[in-house]
Protein backbone atom coordinates (compact mmCIF):
# COMPACT_ATOMS: atom_id res chain seq x y z
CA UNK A 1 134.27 -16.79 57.70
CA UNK A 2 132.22 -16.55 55.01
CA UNK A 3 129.61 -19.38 56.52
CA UNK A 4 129.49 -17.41 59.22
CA UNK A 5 128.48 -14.52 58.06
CA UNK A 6 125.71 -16.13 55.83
CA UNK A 7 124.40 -17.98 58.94
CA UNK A 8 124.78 -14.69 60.74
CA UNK A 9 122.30 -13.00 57.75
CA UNK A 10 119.59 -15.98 57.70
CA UNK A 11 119.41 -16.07 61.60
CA UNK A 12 118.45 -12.11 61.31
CA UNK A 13 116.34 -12.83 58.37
CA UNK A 14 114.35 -14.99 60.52
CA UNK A 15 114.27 -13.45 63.37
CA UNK A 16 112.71 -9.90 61.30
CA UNK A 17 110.34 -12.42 59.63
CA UNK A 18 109.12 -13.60 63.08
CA UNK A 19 108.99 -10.37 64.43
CA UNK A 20 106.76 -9.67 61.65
CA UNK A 21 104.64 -12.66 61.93
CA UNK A 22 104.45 -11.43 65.61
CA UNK A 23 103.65 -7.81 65.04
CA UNK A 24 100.56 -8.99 62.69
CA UNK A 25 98.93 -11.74 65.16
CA UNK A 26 99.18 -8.70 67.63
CA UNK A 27 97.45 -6.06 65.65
CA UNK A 28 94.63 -9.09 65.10
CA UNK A 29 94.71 -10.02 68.40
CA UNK A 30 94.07 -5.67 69.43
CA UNK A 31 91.58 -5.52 66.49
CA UNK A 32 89.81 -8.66 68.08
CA UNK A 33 89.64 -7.22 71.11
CA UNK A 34 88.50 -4.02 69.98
CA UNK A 35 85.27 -5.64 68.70
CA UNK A 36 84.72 -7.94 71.69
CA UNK A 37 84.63 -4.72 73.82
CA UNK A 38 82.26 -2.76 71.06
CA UNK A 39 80.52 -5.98 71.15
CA UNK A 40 80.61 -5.97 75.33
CA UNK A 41 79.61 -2.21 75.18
CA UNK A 42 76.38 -2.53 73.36
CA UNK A 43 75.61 -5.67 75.35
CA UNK A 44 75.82 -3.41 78.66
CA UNK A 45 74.63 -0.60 77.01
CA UNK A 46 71.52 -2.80 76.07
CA UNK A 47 71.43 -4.14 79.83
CA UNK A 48 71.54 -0.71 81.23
CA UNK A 49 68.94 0.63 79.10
CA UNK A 50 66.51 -1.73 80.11
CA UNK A 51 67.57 -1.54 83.57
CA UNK A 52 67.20 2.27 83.84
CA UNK A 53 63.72 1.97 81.69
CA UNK A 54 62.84 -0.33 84.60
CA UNK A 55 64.43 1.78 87.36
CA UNK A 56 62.76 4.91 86.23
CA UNK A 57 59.53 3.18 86.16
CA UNK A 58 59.68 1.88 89.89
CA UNK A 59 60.66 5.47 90.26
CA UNK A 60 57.59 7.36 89.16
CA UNK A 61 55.38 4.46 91.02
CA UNK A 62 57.13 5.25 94.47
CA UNK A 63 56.86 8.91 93.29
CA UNK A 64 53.03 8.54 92.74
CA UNK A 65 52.78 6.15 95.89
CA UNK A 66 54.24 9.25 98.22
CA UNK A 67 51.88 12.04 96.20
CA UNK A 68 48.96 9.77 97.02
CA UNK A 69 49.43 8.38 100.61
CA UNK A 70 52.44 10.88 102.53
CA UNK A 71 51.10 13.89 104.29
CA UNK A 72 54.76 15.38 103.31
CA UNK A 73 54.53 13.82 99.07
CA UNK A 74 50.80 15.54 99.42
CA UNK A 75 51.88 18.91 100.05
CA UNK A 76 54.91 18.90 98.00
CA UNK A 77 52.74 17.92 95.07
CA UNK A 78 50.49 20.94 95.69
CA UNK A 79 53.08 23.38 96.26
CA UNK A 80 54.41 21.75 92.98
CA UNK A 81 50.61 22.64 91.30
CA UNK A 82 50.78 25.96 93.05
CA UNK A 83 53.89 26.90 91.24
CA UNK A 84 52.67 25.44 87.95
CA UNK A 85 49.59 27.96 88.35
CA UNK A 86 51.30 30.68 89.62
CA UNK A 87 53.89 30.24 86.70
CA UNK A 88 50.64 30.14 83.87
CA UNK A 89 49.16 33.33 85.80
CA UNK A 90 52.63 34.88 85.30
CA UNK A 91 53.06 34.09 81.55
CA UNK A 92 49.63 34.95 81.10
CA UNK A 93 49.95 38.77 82.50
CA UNK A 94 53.57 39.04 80.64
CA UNK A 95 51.70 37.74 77.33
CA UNK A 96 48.49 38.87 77.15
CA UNK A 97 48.58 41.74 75.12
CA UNK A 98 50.41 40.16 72.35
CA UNK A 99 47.94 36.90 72.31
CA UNK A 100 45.17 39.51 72.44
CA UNK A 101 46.34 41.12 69.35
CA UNK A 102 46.97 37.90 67.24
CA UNK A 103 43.48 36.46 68.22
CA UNK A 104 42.06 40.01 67.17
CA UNK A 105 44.36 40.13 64.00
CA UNK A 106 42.48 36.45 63.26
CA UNK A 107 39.06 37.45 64.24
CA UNK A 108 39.09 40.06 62.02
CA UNK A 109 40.42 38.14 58.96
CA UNK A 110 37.91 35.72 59.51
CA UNK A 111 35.06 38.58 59.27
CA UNK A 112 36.51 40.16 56.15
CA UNK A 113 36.55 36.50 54.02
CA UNK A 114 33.20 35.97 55.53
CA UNK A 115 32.26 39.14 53.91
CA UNK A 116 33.79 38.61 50.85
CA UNK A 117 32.42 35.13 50.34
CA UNK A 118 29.25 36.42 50.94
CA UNK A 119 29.28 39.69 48.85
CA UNK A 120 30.31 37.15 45.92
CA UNK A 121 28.11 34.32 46.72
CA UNK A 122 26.80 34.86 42.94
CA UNK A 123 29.97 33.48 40.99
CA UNK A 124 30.59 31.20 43.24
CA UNK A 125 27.52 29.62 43.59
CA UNK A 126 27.69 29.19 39.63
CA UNK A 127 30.96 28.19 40.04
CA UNK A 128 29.68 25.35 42.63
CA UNK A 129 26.71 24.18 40.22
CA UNK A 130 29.42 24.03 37.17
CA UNK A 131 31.22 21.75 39.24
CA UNK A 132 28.87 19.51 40.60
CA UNK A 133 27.17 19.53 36.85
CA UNK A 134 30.56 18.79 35.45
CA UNK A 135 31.04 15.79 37.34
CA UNK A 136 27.66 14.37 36.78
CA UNK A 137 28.38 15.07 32.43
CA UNK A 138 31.45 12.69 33.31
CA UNK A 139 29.91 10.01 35.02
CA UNK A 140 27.08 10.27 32.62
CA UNK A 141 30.00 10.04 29.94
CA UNK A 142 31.89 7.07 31.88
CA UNK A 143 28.53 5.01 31.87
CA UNK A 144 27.78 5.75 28.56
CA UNK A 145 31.24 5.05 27.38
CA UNK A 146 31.50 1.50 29.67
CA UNK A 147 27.99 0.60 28.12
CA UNK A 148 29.29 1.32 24.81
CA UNK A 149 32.39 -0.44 25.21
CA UNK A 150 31.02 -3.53 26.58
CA UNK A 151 28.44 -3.41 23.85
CA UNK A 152 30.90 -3.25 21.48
CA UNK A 153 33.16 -6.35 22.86
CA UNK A 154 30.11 -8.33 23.26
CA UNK A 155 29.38 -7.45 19.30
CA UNK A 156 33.32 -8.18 18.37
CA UNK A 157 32.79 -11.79 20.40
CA UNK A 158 29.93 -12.54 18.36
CA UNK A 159 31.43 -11.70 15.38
CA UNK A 160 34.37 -13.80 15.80
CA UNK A 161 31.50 -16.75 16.95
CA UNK A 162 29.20 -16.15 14.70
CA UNK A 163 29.89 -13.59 12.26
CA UNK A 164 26.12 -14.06 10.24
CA UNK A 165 24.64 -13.31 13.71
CA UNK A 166 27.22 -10.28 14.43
CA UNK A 167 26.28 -8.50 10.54
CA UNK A 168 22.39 -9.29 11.48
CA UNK A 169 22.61 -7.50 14.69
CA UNK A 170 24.44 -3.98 13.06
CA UNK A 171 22.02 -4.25 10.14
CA UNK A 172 18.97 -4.49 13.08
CA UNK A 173 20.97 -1.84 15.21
CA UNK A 174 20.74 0.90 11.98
CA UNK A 175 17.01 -0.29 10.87
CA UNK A 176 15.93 0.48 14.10
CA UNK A 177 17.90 3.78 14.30
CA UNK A 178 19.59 2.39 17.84
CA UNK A 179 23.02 3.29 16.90
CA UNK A 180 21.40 6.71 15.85
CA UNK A 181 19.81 7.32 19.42
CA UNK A 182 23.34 6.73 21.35
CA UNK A 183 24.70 9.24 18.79
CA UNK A 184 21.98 11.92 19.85
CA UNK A 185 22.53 10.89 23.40
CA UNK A 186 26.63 11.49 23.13
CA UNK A 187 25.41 14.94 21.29
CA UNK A 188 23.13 15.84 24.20
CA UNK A 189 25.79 14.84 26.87
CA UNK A 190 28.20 16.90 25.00
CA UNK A 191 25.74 20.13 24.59
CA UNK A 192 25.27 19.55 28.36
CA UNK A 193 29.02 19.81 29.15
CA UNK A 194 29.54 22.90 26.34
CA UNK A 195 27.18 25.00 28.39
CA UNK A 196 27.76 24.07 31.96
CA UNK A 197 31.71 24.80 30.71
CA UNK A 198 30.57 28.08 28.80
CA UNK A 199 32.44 27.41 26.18
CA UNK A 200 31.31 27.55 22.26
């Protein structure tokens, strides 16, 4: 009795366990098949894109064909223009007086900055010339400071090369008084930016 009943509890052991095995390989199998018709979807959806795109073009060349060479496309493509007209003619009457008083809203804004520039042509023509002076000081200031510069790493070079040669050259640079005339020219560059800034 009792091996019975233990063969009778492994056989339904088993048989859930299979059933189990069976219920998972069916869920893959549905999940499988989900993607191959995803898969088969955007394959035909592909497919019938291009074959609409292509459909639709023949389309609009038969279209054109009939506009251009039928008596019948002819006149349906001028009652067509007609209406398009008529329908331009009709929002142009039902509109008009609201265009007319945006364009006149504009036209007169445009006058009164017109005026105004004018009437203060003045400041801002010295505005103008403080600008345009201000960026000629800086690129008078950027070539004097890139001169400078490479001046300065051509004396460094020659002092690491030759330093004799490097303490000659300063020594010649102050007899002279050449270091002296880039310093006035730095101080004239700057008086020219002071005053076309207006500052002190």
């Amino acid at each position: 009795m009792k091996a019975v009943v233990t063969l009778t509890a492994d056989a339904s052991g088993v048989s859930a366990g299979v059933n189990r095995a069976l219920g998972q390989l069916q869920r893959l199998q549905d999940g499988v098949s989900q993607l191959r018709s995803m898969a088969v979807a955007g394959m035909l959806a592909n497919v019938f894109g291009k074959f609409a795109s292509g459909a639709m073009d023949q389309a609009n060349q038969i279209m054109d064909a009939a506009r251009t060479y039928s008596p019948e496309g002819m006149r349906g493509a001028m009652d067509k223009q007609m209406a398009e007209t008529e329908s331009m003619m009709e929002l142009g009457k039902a509109f008009g007086n609201i265009v007319s008083l945006i364009d006149q809203a504009a036209a007169a804004h445009i006058k009164d900055l017109t005026k105004y520039l004018i009437d203060n042509k003045e400041p801002i023509g010295q505005a103008l010339a403080m600008i345009v002076g201000f960026g000629m000081g800086l690129a008078d200031v950027s070539a004097q400071l890139l001169v400078g510069f490479g001046k300065l790493v051509e004396w460094v070079d020659t002092l690491l090369s030759a330093p004799a040669t490097a303490v000659d050259q300063a020594a010649s640079a102050a007899a002279t008084g050449h270091l002296g005339m880039q310093a006035q020219g730095a101080g004239m560059i700057y008086e020219l930016l002071r005053r076309k800034m207006g500052g002190e």
